[in-house]
PDB file of N, CA and C in Angstrom:
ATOM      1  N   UNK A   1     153.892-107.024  33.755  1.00  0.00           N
ATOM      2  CA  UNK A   1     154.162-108.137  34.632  1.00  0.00           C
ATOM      3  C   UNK A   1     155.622-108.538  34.449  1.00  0.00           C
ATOM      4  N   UNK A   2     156.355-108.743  36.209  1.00  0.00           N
ATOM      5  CA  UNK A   2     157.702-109.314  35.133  1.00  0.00           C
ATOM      6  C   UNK A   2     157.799-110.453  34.592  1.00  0.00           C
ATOM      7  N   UNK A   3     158.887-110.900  33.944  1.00  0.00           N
ATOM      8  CA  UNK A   3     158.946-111.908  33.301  1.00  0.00           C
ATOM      9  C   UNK A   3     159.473-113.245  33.945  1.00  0.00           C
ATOM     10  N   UNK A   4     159.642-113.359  35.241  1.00  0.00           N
ATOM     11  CA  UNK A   4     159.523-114.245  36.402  1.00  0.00           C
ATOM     12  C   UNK A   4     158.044-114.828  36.827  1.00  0.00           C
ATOM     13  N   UNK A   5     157.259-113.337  36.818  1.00  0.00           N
ATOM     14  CA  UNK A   5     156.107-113.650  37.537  1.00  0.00           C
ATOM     15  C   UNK A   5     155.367-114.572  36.140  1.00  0.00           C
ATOM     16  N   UNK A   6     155.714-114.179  35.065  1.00  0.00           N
ATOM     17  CA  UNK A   6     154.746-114.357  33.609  1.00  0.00           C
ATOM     18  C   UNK A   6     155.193-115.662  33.371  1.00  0.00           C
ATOM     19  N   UNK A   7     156.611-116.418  33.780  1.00  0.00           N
ATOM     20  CA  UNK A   7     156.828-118.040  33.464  1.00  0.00           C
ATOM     21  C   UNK A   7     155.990-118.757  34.593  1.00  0.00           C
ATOM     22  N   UNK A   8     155.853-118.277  36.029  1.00  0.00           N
ATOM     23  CA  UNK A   8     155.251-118.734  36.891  1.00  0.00           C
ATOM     24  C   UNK A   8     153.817-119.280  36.624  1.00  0.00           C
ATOM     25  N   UNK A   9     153.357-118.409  36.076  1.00  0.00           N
ATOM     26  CA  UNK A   9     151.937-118.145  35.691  1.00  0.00           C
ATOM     27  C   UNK A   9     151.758-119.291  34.663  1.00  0.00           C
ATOM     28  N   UNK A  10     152.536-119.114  33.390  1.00  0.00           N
ATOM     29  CA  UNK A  10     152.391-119.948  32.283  1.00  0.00           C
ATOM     30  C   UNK A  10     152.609-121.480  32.459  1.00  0.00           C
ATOM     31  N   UNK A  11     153.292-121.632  33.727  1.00  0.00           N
ATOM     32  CA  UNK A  11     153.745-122.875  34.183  1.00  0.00           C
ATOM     33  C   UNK A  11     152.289-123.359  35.144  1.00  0.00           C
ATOM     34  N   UNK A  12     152.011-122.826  35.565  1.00  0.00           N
ATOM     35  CA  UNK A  12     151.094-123.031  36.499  1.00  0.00           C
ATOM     36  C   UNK A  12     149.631-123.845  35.736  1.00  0.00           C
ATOM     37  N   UNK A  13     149.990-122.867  34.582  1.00  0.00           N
ATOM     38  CA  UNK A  13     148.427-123.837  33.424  1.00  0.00           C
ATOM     39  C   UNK A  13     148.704-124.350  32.419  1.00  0.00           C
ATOM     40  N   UNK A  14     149.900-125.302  33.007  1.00  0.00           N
ATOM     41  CA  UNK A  14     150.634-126.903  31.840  1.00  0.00           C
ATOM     42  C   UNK A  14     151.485-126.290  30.876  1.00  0.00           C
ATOM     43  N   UNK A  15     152.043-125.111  30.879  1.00  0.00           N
ATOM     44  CA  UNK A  15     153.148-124.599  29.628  1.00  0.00           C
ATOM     45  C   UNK A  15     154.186-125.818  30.318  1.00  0.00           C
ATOM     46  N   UNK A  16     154.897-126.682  29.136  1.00  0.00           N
ATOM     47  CA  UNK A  16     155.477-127.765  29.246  1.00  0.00           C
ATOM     48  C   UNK A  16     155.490-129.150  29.330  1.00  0.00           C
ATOM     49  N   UNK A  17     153.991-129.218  29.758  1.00  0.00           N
ATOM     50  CA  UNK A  17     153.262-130.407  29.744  1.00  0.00           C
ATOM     51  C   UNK A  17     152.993-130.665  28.471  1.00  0.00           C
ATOM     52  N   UNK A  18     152.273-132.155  28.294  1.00  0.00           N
ATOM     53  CA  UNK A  18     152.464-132.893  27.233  1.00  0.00           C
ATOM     54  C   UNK A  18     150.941-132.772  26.353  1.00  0.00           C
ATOM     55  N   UNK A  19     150.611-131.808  26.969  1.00  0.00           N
ATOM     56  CA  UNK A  19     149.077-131.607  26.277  1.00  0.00           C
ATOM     57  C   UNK A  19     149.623-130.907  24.771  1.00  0.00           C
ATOM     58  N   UNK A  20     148.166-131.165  24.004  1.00  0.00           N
ATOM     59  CA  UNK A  20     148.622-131.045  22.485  1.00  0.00           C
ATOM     60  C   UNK A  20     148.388-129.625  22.233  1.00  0.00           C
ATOM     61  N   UNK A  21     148.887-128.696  21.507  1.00  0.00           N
ATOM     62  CA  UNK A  21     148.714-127.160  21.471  1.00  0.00           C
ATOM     63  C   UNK A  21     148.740-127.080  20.046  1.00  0.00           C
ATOM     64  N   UNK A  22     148.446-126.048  19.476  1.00  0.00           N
ATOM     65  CA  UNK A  22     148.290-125.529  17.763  1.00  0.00           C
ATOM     66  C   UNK A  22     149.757-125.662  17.748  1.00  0.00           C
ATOM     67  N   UNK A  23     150.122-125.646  16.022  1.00  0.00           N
ATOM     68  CA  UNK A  23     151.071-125.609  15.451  1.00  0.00           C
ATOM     69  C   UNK A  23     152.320-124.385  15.727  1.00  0.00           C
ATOM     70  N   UNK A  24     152.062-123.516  16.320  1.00  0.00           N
ATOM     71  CA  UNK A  24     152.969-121.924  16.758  1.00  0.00           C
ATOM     72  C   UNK A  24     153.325-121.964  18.072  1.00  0.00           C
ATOM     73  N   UNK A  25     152.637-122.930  18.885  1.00  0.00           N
ATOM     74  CA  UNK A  25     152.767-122.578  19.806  1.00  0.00           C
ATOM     75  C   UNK A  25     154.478-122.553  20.339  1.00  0.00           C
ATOM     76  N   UNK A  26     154.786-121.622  21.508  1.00  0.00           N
ATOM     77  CA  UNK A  26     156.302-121.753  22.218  1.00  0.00           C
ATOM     78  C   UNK A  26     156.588-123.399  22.646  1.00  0.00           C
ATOM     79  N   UNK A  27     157.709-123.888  22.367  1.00  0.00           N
ATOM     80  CA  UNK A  27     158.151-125.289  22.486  1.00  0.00           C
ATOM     81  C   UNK A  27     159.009-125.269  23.720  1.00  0.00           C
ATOM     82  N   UNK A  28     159.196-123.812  23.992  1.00  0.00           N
ATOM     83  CA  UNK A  28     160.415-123.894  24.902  1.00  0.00           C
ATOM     84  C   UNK A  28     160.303-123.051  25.880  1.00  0.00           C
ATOM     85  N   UNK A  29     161.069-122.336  27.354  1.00  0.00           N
ATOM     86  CA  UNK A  29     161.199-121.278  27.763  1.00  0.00           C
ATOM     87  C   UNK A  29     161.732-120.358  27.249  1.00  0.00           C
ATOM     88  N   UNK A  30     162.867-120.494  26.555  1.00  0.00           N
ATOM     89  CA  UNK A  30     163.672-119.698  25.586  1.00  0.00           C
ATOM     90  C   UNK A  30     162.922-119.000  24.774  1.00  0.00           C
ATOM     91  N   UNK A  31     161.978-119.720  24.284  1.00  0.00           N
ATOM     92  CA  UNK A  31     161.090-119.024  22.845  1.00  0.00           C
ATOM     93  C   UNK A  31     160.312-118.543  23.180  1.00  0.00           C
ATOM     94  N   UNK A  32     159.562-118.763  24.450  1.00  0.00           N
ATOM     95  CA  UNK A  32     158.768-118.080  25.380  1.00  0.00           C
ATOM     96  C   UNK A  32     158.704-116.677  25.665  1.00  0.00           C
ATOM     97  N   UNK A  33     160.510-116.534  26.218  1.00  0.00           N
ATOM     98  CA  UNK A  33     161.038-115.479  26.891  1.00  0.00           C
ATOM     99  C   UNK A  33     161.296-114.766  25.336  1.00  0.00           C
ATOM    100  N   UNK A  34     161.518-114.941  24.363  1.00  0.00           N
ATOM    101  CA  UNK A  34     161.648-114.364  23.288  1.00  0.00           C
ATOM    102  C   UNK A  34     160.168-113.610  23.047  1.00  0.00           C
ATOM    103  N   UNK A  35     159.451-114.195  22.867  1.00  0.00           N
ATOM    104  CA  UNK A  35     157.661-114.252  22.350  1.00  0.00           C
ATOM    105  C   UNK A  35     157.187-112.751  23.407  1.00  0.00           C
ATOM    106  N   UNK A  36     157.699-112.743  24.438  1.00  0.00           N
ATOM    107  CA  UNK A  36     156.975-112.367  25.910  1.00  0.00           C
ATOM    108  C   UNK A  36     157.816-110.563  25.769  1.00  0.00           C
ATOM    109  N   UNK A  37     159.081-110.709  25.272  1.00  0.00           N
ATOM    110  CA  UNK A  37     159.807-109.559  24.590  1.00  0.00           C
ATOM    111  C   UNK A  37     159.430-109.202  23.647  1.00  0.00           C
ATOM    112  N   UNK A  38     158.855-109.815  22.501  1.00  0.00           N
ATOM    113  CA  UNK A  38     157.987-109.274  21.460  1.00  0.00           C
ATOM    114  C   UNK A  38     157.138-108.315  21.628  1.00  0.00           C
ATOM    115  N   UNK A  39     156.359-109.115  22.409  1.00  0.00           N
ATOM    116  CA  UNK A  39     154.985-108.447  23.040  1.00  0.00           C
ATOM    117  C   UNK A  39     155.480-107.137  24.228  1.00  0.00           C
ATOM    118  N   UNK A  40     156.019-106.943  24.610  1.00  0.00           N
ATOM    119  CA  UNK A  40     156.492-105.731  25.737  1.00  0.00           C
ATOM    120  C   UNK A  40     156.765-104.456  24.664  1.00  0.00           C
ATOM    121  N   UNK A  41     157.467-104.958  23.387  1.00  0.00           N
ATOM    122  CA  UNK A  41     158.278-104.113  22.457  1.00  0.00           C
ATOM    123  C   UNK A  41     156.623-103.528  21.838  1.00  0.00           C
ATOM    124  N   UNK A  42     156.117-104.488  21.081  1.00  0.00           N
ATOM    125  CA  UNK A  42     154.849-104.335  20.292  1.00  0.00           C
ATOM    126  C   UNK A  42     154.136-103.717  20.947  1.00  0.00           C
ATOM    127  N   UNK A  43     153.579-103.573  22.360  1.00  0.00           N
ATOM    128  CA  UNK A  43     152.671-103.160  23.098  1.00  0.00           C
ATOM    129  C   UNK A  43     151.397-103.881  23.236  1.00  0.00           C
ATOM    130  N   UNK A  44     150.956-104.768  22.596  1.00  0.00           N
ATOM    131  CA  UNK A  44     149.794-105.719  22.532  1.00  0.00           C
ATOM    132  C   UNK A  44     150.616-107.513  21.797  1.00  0.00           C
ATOM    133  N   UNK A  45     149.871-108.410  22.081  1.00  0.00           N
ATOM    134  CA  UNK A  45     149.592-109.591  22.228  1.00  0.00           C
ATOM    135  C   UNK A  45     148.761-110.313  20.779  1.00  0.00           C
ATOM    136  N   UNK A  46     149.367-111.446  20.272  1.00  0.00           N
ATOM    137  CA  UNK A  46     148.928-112.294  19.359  1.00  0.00           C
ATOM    138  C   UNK A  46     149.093-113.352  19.859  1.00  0.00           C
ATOM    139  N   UNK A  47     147.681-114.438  19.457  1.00  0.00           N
ATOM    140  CA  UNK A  47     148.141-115.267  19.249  1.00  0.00           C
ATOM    141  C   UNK A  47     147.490-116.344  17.875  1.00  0.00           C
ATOM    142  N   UNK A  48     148.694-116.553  17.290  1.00  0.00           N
ATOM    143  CA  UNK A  48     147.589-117.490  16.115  1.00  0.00           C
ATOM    144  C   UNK A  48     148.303-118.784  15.774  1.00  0.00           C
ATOM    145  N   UNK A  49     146.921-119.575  15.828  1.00  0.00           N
ATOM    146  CA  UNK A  49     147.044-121.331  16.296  1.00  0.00           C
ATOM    147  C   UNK A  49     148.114-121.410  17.108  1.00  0.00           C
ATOM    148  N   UNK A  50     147.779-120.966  18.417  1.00  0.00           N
ATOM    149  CA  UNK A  50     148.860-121.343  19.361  1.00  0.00           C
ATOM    150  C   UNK A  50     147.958-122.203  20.432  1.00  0.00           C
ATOM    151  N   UNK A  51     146.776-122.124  20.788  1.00  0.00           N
ATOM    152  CA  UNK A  51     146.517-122.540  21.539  1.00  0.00           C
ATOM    153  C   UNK A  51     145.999-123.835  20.925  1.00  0.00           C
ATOM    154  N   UNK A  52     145.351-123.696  19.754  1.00  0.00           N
ATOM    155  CA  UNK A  52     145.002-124.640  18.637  1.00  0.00           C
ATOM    156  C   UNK A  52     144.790-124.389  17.609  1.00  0.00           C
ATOM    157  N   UNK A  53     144.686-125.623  16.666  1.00  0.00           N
ATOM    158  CA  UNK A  53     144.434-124.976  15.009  1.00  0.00           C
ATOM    159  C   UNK A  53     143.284-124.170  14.452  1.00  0.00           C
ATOM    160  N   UNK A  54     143.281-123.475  13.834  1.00  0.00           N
ATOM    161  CA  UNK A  54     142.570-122.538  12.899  1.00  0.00           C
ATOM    162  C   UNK A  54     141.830-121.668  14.436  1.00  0.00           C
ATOM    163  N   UNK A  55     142.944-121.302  15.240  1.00  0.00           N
ATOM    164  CA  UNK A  55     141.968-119.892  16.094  1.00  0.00           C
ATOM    165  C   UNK A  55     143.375-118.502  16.484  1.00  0.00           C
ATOM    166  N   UNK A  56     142.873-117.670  16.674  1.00  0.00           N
ATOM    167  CA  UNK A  56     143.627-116.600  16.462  1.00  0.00           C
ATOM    168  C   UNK A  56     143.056-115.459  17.686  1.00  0.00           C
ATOM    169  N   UNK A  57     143.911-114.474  18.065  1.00  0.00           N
ATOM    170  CA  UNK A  57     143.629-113.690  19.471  1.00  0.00           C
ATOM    171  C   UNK A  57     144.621-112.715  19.112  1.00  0.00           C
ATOM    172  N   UNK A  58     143.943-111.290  19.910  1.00  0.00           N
ATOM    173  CA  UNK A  58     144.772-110.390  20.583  1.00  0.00           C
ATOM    174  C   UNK A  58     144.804-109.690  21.332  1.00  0.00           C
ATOM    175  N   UNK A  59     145.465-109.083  22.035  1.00  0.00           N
ATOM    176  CA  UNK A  59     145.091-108.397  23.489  1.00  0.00           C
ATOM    177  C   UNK A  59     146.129-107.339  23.870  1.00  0.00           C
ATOM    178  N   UNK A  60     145.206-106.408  24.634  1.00  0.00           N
ATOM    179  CA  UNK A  60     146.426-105.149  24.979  1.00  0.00           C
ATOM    180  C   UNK A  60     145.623-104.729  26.252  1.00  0.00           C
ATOM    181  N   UNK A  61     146.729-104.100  27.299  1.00  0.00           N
ATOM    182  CA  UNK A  61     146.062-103.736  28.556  1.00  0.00           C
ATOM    183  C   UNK A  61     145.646-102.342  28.230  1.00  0.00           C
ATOM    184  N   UNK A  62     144.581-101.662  28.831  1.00  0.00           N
ATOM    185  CA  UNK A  62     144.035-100.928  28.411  1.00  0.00           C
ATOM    186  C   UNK A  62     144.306-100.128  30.005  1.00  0.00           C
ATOM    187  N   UNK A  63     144.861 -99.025  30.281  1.00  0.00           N
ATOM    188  CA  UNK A  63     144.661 -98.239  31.498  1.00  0.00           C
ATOM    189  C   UNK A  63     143.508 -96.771  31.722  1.00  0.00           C
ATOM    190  N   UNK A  64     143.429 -96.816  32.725  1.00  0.00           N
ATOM    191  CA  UNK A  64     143.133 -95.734  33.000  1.00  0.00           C
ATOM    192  C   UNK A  64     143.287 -94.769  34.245  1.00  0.00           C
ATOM    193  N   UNK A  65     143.898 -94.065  33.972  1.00  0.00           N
ATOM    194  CA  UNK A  65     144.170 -92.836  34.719  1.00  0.00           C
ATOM    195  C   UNK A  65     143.086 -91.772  35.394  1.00  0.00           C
ATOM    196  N   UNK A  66     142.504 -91.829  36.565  1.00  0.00           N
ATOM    197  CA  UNK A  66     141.974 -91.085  36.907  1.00  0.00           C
ATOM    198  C   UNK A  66     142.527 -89.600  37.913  1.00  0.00           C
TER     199      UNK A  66
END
């Protein structure tokens, strides 16, 4: 996804708003766009206490080629 379409998105479900999030979570767009380069480099997705405390995630797109 690019990384236009991926702030759109994140914006769209309160990234920036004043709702309370886990302790890791991105504070910024900057750290965002950092976080979002991580993950492109890494090939799969973390997240721990980001969305809230004591929970943890990961994720990778899985294709298939027929």
């Amino acid at each position: 996804m690019p990384e236009e379409e991926a702030l759109e998105l994140v914006h769209s479900r309160g990234f920036g708003s004043r709702r309370k999030l886990g302790p890791n979570s991105a504070r910024s767009v900057d750290e965002l766009r950092v976080r979002l380069e991580e993950t492109r480099q890494r090939g799969f997705a973390t997240s721990l206490e980001e969305a809230e405390t004591r929970s943890g995630s990961s994720g990778r797109t899985i294709l298939r080629q027929f």
